[in-house]
Protein backbone atom coordinates (compact mmCIF):
# COMPACT_ATOMS: atom_id res chain seq x y z
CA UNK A 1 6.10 9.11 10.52
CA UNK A 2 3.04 8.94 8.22
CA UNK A 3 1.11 8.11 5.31
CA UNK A 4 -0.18 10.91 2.59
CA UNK A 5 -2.91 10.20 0.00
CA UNK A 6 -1.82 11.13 -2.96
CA UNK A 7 -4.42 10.54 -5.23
CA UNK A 8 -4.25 7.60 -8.24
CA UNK A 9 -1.80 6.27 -10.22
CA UNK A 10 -2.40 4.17 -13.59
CA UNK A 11 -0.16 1.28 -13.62
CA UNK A 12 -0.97 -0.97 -16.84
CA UNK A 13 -4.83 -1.41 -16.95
CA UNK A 14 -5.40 -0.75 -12.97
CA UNK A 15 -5.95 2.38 -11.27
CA UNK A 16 -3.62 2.22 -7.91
CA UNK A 17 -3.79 4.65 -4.75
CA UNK A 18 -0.96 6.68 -4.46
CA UNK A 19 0.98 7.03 -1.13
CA UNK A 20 3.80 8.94 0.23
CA UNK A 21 5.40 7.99 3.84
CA UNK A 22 6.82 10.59 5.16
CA UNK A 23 9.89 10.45 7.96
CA UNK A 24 10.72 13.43 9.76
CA UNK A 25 13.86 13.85 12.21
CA UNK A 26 12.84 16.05 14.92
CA UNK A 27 15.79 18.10 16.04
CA UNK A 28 16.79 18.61 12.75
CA UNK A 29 13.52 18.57 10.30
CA UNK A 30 15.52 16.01 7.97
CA UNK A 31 12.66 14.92 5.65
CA UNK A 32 12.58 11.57 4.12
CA UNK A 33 9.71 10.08 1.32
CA UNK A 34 8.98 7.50 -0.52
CA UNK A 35 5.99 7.02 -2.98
CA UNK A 36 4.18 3.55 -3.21
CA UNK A 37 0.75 2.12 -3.75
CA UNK A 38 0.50 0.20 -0.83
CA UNK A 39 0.53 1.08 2.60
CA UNK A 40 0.55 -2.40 3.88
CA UNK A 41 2.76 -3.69 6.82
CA UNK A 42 5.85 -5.22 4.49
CA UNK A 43 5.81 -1.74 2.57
CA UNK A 44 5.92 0.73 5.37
CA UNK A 45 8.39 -1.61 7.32
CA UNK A 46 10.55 -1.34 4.47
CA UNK A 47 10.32 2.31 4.06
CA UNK A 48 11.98 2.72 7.70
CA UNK A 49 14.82 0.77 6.37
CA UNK A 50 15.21 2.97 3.65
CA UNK A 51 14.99 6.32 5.66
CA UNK A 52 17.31 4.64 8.16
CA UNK A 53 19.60 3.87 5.06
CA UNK A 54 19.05 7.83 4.02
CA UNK A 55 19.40 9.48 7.39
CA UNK A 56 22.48 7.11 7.94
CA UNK A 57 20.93 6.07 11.80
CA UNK A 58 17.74 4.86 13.86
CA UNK A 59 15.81 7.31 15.27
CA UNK A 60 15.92 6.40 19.61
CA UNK A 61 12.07 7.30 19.50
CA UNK A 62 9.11 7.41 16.66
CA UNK A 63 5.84 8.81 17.19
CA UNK A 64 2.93 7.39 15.24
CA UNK A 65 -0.37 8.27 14.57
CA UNK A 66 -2.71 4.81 15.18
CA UNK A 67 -1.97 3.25 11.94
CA UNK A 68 -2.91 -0.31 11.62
CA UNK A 69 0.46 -1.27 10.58
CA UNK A 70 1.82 -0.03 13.78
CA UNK A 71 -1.34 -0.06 16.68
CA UNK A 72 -3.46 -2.79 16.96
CA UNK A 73 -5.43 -1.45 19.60
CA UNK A 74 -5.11 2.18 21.88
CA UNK A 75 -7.28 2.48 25.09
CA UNK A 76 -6.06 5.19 27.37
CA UNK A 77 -2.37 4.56 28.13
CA UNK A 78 -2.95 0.92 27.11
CA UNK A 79 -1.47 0.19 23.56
CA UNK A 80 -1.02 -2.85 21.39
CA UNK A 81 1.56 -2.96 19.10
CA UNK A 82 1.52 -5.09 15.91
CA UNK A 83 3.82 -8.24 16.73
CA UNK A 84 5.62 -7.65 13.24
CA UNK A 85 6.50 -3.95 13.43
CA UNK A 86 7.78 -4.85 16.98
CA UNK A 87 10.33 -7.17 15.66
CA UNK A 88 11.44 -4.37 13.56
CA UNK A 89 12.08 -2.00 16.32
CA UNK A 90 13.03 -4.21 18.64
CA UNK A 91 15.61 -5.21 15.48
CA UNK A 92 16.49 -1.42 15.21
CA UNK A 93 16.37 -0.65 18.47
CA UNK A 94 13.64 2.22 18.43
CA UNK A 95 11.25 3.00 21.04
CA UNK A 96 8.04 3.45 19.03
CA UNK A 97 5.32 5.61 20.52
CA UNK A 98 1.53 5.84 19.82
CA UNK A 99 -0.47 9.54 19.74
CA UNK A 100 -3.69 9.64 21.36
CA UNK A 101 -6.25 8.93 19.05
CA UNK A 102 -7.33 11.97 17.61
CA UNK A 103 -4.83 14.09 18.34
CA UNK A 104 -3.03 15.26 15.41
CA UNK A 105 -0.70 18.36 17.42
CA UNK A 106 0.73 15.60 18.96
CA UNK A 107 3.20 14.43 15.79
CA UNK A 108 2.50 17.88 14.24
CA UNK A 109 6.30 18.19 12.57
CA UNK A 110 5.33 15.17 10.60
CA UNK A 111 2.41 16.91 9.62
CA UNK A 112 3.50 20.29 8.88
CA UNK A 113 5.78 18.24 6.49
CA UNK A 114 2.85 15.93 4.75
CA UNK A 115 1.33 19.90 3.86
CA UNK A 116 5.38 20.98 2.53
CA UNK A 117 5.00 18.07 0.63
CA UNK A 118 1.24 18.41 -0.80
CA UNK A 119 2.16 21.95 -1.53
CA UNK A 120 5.67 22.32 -2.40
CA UNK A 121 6.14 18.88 -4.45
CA UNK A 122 3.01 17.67 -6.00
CA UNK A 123 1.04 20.81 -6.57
CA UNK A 124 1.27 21.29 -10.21
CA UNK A 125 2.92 18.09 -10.88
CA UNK A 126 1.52 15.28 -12.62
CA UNK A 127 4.01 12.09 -12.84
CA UNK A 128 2.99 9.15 -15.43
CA UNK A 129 4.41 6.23 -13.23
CA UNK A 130 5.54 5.69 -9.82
CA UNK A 131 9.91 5.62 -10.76
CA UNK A 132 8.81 9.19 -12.41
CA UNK A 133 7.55 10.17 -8.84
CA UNK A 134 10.55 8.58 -6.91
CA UNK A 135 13.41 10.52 -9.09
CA UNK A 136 11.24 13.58 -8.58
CA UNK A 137 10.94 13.22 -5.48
CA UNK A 138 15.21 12.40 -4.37
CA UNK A 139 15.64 15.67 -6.55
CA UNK A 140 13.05 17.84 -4.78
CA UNK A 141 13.80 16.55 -1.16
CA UNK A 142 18.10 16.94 -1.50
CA UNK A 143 17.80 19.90 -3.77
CA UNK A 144 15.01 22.38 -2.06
CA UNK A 145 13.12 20.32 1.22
CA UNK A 146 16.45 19.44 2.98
CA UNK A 147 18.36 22.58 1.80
CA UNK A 148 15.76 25.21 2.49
CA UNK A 149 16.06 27.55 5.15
CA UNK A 150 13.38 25.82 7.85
CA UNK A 151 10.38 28.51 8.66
CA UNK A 152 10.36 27.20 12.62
CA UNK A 153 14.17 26.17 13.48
CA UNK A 154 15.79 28.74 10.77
CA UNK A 155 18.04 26.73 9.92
CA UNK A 156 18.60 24.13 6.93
CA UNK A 157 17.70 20.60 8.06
CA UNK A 158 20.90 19.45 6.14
CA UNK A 159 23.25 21.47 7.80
CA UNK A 160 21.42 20.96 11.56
CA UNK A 161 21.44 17.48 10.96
CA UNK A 162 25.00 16.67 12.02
CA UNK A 163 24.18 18.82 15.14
CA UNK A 164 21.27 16.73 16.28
CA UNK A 165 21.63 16.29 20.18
CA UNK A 166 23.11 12.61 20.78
CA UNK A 167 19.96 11.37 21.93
CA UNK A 168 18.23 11.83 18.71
CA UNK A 169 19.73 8.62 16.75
CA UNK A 170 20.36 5.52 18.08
CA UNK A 171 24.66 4.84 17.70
CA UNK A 172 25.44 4.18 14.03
CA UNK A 173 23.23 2.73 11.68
CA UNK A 174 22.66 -1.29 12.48
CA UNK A 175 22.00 -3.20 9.47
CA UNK A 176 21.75 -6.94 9.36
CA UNK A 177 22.08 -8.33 5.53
């Protein structure tokens, strides 16, 4: 899971950053995004309801980068988690886990799919609000990110994703309304 700057959006007289989180299933590559201008702790605890919703279950582990929405604080194998995002796992029942600080290879298939997106989706694109981005976006990631044949696993991350070993999603998909 993670955060790409995307540049500036206009949105009525205001000049907004531009956001995409990013959700990545491991086993599978199953790419989720969503486009916003914030990245605060109500939006990004939001967008894991809505790749839960997409991926139709909970992940049993997520590996973060040291985002202030998630880490408060990382010294050596000592982390704090923010109180808030732990009420959402703990409501979700996912394990989350922190990187090492500075250590990008360490959640590198998120990565690799922050660059797919840079380069695949925006390059060349220019979107005049933020629902332009989102439609463009479901399109691009059901019709060529989760169809395409994957460069590392080979196969297509919509297809593999039925396949994912039973340890990769929590049971079911837990919802409370």
């Amino acid at each position: 899971i993670d955060w790409a700057s995307c540049g500036t959006l206009r949105i009525g007289d205001a000049e907004r950053r531009l956001s995409c989180f990013v959700m990545v299933l491991c086993h599978s590559r199953l790419l989720y995004l969503e486009f916003t201008v914030s990245e605060g702790l109500a939006e990004f605890m939001r967008c894991h309801v809505n790749a839960f919703n997409f991926f139709q279950c909970v992940p049993r582990r997520m590996i973060y980068d040291n985002l202030r929405s998630v880490v408060l604080s990382h010294s050596g194998s000592e982390i704090r988690f923010q109180p808030r995002f732990l009420n959402l796992a703990g409501h979700y029942l996912f394990k989350p886990d922190a990187c090492r600080p500075r250590r990008p290879n360490e959640k590198g298939r998120v990565e690799n799919a922050v660059r797919y997106v840079r380069e695949s989706f925006l390059a060349g694109r220019d979107f005049r609000s933020l629902t332009e981005y989102e439609l463009a976006a479901r399109r691009w990631r059901d019709d060529v990110a989760n169809v395409r044949l994957h460069a590392t696993t080979r196969r297509r991350p919509i297809v593999a994703a039925p396949a994912a070993p039973a340890g990769e999603c929590a049971v079911g998909l837990r919802l409370r309304c």
